[in-house]
Protein backbone atom coordinates (compact mmCIF):
# COMPACT_ATOMS: atom_id res chain seq x y z
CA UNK A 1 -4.27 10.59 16.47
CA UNK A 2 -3.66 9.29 13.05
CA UNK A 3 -5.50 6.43 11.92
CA UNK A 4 -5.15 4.21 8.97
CA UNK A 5 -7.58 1.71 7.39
CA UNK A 6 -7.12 -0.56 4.70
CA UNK A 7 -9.79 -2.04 2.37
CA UNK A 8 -9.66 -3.63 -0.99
CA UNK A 9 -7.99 -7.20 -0.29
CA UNK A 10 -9.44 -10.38 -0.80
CA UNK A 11 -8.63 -13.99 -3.56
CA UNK A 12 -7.60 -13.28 -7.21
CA UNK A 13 -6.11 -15.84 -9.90
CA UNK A 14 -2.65 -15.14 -11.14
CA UNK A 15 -2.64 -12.78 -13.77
CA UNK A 16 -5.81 -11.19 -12.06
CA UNK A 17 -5.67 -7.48 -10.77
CA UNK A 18 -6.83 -5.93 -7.05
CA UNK A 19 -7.25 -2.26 -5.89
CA UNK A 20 -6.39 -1.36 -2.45
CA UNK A 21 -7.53 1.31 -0.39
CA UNK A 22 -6.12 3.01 2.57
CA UNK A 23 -8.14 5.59 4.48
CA UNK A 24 -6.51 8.31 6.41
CA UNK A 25 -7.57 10.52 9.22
CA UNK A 26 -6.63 12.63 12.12
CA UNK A 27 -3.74 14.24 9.81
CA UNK A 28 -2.74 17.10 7.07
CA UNK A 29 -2.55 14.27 4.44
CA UNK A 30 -1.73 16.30 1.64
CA UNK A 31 1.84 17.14 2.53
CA UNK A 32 2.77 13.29 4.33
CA UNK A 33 4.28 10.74 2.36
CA UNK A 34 2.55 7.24 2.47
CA UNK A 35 3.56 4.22 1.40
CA UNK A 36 2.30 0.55 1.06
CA UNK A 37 3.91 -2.48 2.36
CA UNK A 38 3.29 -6.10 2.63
CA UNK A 39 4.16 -9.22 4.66
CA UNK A 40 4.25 -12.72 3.59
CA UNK A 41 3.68 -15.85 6.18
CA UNK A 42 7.17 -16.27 7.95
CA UNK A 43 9.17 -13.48 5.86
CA UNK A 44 9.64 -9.55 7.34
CA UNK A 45 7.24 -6.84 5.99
CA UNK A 46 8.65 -5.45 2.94
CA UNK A 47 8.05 -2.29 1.48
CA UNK A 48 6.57 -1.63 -1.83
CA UNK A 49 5.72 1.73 -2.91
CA UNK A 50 6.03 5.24 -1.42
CA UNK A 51 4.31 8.26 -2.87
CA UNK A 52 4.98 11.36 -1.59
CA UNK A 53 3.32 14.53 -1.24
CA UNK A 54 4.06 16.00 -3.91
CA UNK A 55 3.15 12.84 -5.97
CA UNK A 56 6.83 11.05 -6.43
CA UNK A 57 6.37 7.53 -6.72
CA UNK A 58 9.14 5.10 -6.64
CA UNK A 59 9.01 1.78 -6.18
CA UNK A 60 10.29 -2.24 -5.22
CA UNK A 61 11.57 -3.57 -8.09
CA UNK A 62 9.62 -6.85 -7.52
CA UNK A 63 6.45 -4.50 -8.00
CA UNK A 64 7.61 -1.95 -10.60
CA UNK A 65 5.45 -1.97 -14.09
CA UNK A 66 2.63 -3.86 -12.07
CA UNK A 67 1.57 -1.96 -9.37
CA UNK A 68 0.52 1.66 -9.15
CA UNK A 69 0.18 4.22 -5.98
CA UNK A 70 -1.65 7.14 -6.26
CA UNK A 71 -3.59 9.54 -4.07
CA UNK A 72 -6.27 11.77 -3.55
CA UNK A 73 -6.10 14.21 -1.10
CA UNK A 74 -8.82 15.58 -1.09
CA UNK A 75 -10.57 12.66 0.10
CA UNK A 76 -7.33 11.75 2.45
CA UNK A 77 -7.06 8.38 0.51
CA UNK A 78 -4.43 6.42 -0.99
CA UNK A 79 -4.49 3.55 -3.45
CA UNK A 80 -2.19 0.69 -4.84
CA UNK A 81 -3.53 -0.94 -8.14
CA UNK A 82 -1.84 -4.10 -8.56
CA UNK A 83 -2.26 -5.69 -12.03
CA UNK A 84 -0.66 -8.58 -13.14
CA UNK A 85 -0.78 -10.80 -10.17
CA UNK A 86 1.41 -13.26 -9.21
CA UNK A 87 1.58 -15.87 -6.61
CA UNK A 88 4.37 -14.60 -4.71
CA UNK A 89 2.40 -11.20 -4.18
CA UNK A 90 0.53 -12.96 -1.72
CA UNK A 91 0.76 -11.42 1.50
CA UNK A 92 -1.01 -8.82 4.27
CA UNK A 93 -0.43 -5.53 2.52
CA UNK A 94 -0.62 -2.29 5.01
CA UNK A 95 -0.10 1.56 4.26
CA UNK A 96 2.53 3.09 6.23
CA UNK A 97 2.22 7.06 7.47
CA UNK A 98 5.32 8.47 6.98
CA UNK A 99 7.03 10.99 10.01
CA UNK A 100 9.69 13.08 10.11
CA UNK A 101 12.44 10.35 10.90
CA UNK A 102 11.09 9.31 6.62
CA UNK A 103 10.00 6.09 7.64
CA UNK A 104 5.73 5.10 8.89
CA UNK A 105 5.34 6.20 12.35
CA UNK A 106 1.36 4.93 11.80
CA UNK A 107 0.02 1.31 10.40
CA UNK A 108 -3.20 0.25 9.48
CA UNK A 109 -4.36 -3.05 10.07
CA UNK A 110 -4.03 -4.37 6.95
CA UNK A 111 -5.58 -6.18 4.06
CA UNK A 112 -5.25 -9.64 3.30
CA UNK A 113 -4.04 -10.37 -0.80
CA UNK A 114 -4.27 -14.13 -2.15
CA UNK A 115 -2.74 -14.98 -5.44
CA UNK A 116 -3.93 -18.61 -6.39
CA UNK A 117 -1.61 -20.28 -8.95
């Protein structure tokens, strides 16, 4: 059973930067693609970022030149650094598992972001 656990969240002025976390287990991480998403009071989750095994990154255009993914698998973790805050990246950010129909067949529980203005 894959499991996914999110850390890193928390309240940041605009401008500020945050580090998230995502934990994996109960997978071969190296070769899955993961991705981080996020979800805003009364809007749809929206993706962000997707790294794949290989290390391809590609991401939102909202996000791009802000945020980075990365990962390490040899701890099974991936990260998002977001730098450059801004309000409107305020939202419950999860990491997505990616299956084999390419889209996250796993969620973690998420991590709450707050951008004051």
């Amino acid at each position: 059973q894959v499991q996914l656990v999110e850390s890193g969240g928390g309240l940041v002025q605009a401008g500020g930067s945050l580090r998230l976390s995502c934990a994996v287990s109960g997978s071969i991480f190296s070769i899955v693609t993961m991705g981080w998403f996020r979800q805003a009071p009364g809007k749809q989750r929206e993706w962000v970022a997707t790294i794949t095994g290989g290390g391809i990154t590609t991401y939102a255009n909202s996000v791009r030149g802000r945020f980075t993914i990365s990962r390490d698998n040899a701890k099974n973790m991936v990260y998002l650094q977001m730098n450059s805050l801004k309000f409107e990246d305020t939202a419950v950010y999860f990491c997505g598992y990616y299956g084999p129909r390419h889209r996250p067949d796993y969620w973690g529980q998420g991590t709450q972001v707050t951008v004051s203005s």
